[in-house]
C-alpha atoms as a PDB file:
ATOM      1  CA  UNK A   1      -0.197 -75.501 -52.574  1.00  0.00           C
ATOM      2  CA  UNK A   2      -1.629 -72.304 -53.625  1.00  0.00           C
ATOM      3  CA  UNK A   3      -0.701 -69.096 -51.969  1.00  0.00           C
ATOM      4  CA  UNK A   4      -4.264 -68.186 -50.085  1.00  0.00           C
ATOM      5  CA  UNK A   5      -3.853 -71.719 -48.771  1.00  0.00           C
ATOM      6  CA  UNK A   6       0.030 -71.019 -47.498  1.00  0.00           C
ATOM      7  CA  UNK A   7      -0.543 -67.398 -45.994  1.00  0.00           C
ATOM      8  CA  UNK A   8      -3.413 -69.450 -44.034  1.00  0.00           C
ATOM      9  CA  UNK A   9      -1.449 -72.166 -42.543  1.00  0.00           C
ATOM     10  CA  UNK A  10       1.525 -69.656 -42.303  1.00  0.00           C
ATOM     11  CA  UNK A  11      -0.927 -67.574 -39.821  1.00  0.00           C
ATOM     12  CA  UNK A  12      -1.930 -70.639 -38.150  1.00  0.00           C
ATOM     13  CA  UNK A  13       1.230 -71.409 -37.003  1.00  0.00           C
ATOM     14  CA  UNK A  14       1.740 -68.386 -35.773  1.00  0.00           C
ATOM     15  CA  UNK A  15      -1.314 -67.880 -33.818  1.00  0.00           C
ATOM     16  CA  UNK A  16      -0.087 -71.137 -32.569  1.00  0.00           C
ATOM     17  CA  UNK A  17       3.165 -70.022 -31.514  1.00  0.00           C
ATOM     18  CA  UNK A  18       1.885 -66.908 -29.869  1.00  0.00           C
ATOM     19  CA  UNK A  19      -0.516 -69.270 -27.567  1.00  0.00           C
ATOM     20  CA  UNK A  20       2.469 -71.453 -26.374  1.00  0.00           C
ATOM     21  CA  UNK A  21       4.312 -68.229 -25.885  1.00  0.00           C
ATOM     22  CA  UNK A  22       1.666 -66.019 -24.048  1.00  0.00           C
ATOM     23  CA  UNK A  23      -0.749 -69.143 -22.531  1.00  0.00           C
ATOM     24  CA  UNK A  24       1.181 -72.326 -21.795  1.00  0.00           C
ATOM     25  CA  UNK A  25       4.878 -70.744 -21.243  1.00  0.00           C
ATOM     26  CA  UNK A  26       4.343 -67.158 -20.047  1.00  0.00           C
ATOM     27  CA  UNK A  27       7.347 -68.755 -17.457  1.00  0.00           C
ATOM     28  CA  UNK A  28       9.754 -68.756 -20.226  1.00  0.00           C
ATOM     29  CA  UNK A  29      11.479 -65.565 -19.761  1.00  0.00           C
ATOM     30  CA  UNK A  30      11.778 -62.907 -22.721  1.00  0.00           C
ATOM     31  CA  UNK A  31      15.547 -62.501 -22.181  1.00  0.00           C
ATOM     32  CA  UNK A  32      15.899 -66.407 -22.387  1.00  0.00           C
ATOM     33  CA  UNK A  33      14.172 -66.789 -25.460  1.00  0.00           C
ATOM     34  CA  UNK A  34      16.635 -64.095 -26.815  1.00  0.00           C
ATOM     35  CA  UNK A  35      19.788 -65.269 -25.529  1.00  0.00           C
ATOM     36  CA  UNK A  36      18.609 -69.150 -26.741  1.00  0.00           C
ATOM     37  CA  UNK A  37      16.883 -68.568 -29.769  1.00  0.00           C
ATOM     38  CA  UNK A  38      17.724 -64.784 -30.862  1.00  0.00           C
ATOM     39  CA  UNK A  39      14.297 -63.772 -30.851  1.00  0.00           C
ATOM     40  CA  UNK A  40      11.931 -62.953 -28.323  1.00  0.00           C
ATOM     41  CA  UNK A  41       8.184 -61.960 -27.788  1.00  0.00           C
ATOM     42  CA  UNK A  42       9.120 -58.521 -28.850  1.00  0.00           C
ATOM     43  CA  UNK A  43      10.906 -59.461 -31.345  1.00  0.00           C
ATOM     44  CA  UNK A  44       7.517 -60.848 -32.478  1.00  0.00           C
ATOM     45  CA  UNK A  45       5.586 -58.144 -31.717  1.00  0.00           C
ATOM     46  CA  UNK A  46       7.626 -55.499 -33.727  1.00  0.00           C
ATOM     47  CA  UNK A  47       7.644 -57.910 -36.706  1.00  0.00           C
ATOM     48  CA  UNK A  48       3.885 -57.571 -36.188  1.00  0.00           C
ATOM     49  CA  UNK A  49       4.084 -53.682 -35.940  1.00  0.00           C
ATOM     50  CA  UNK A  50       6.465 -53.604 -39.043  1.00  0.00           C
ATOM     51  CA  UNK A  51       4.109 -56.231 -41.398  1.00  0.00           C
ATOM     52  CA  UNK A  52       1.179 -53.618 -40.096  1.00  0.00           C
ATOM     53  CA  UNK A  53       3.480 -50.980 -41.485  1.00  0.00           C
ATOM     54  CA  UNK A  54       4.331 -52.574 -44.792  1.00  0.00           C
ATOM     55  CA  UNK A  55       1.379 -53.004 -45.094  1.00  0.00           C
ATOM     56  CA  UNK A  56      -0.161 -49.293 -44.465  1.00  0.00           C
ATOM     57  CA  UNK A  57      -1.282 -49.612 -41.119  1.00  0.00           C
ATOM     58  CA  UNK A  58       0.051 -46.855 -38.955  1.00  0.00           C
ATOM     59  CA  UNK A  59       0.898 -48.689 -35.939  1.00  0.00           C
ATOM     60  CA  UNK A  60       3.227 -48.032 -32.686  1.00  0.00           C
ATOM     61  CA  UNK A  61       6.047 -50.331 -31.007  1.00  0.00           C
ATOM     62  CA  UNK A  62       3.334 -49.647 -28.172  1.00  0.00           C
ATOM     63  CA  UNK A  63       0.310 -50.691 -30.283  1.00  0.00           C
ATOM     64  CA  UNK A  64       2.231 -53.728 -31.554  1.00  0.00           C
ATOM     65  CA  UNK A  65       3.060 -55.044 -28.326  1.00  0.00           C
ATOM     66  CA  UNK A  66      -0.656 -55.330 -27.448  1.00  0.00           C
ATOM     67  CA  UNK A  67      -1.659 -56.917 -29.964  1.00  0.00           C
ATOM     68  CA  UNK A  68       0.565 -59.713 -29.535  1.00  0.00           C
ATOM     69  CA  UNK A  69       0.373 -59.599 -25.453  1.00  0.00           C
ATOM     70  CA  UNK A  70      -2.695 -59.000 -25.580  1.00  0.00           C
ATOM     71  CA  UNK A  71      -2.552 -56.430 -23.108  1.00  0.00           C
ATOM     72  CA  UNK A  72      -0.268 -53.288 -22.264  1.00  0.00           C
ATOM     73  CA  UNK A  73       3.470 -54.301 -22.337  1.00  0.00           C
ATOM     74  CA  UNK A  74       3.964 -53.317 -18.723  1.00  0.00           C
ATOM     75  CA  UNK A  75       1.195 -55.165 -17.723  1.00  0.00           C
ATOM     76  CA  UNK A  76       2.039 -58.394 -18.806  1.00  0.00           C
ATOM     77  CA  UNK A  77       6.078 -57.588 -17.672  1.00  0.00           C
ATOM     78  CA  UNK A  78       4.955 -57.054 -13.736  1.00  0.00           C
ATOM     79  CA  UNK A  79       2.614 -60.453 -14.511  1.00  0.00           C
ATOM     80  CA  UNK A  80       5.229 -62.509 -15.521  1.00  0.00           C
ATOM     81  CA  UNK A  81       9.099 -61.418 -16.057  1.00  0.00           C
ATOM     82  CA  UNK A  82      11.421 -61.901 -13.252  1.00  0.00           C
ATOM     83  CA  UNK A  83      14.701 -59.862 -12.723  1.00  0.00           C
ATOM     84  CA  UNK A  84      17.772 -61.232 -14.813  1.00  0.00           C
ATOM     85  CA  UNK A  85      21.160 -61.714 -13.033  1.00  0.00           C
ATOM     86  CA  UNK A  86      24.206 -60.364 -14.885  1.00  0.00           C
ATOM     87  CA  UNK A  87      25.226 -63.383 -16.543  1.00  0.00           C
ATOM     88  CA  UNK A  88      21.725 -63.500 -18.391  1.00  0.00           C
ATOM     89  CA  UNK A  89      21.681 -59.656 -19.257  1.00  0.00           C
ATOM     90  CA  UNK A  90      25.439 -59.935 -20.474  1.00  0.00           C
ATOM     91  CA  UNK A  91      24.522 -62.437 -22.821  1.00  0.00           C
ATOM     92  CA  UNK A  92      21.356 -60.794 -23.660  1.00  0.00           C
ATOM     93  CA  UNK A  93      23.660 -58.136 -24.760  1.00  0.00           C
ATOM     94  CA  UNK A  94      25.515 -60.313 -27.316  1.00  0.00           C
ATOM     95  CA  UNK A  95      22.119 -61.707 -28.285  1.00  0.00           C
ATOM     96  CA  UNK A  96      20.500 -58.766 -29.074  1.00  0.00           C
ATOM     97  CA  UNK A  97      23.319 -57.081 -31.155  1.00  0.00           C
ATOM     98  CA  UNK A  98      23.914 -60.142 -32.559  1.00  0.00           C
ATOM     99  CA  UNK A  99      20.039 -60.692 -34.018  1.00  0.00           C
ATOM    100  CA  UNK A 100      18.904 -57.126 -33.674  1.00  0.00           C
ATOM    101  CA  UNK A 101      21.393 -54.603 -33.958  1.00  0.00           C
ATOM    102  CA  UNK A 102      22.898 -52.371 -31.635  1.00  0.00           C
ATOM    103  CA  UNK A 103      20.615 -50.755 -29.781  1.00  0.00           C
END
């Protein structure tokens, strides 16, 4: 497979992923994702910011996050995320330092 062909179907898939994310499973909860998976919407939307970066684009965390929401961050957080109890935001904790760093 040549590389054009690969960056392509790479992009695809994660066009695809975004939909399932954002259109068919806006239910699944960001801090779930995290705590399951160690990775979350954001976590997709800053790799988006950084590639832009990389890449020469001057973009903001802000900026990244609506491109992938496809709408302002808070917007789509009073849509769709639901308060976490403590058990959830504990592990979220672990999670995040765990996959991110410490914040």
């Amino acid at each position: 497979m040549d590389d054009q062909t690969r960056i392509e179907l790479e992009a695809a898939a994660f066009r695809t992923l975004r939909e399932h994310l954002m259109e068919k499973r806006p239910d699944v909860q960001n801090i779930d994702l995290m705590n399951l998976a160690g990775f979350c919407r954001n976590c997709l939307s800053r790799w988006y910011q950084e590639a832009a970066n990389a890449s020469g684009i001057e973009m903001t965390k802000e900026e990244g996050r609506a491109a992938f929401y496809g709408m302002p961050y808070d917007e789509w957080r009073a849509q769709n995320q639901t308060e976490a109890d403590a058990g959830r935001k504990a592990a979220f904790e672990k999670a995040f330092e765990e996959n991110v760093g410490k914040p």
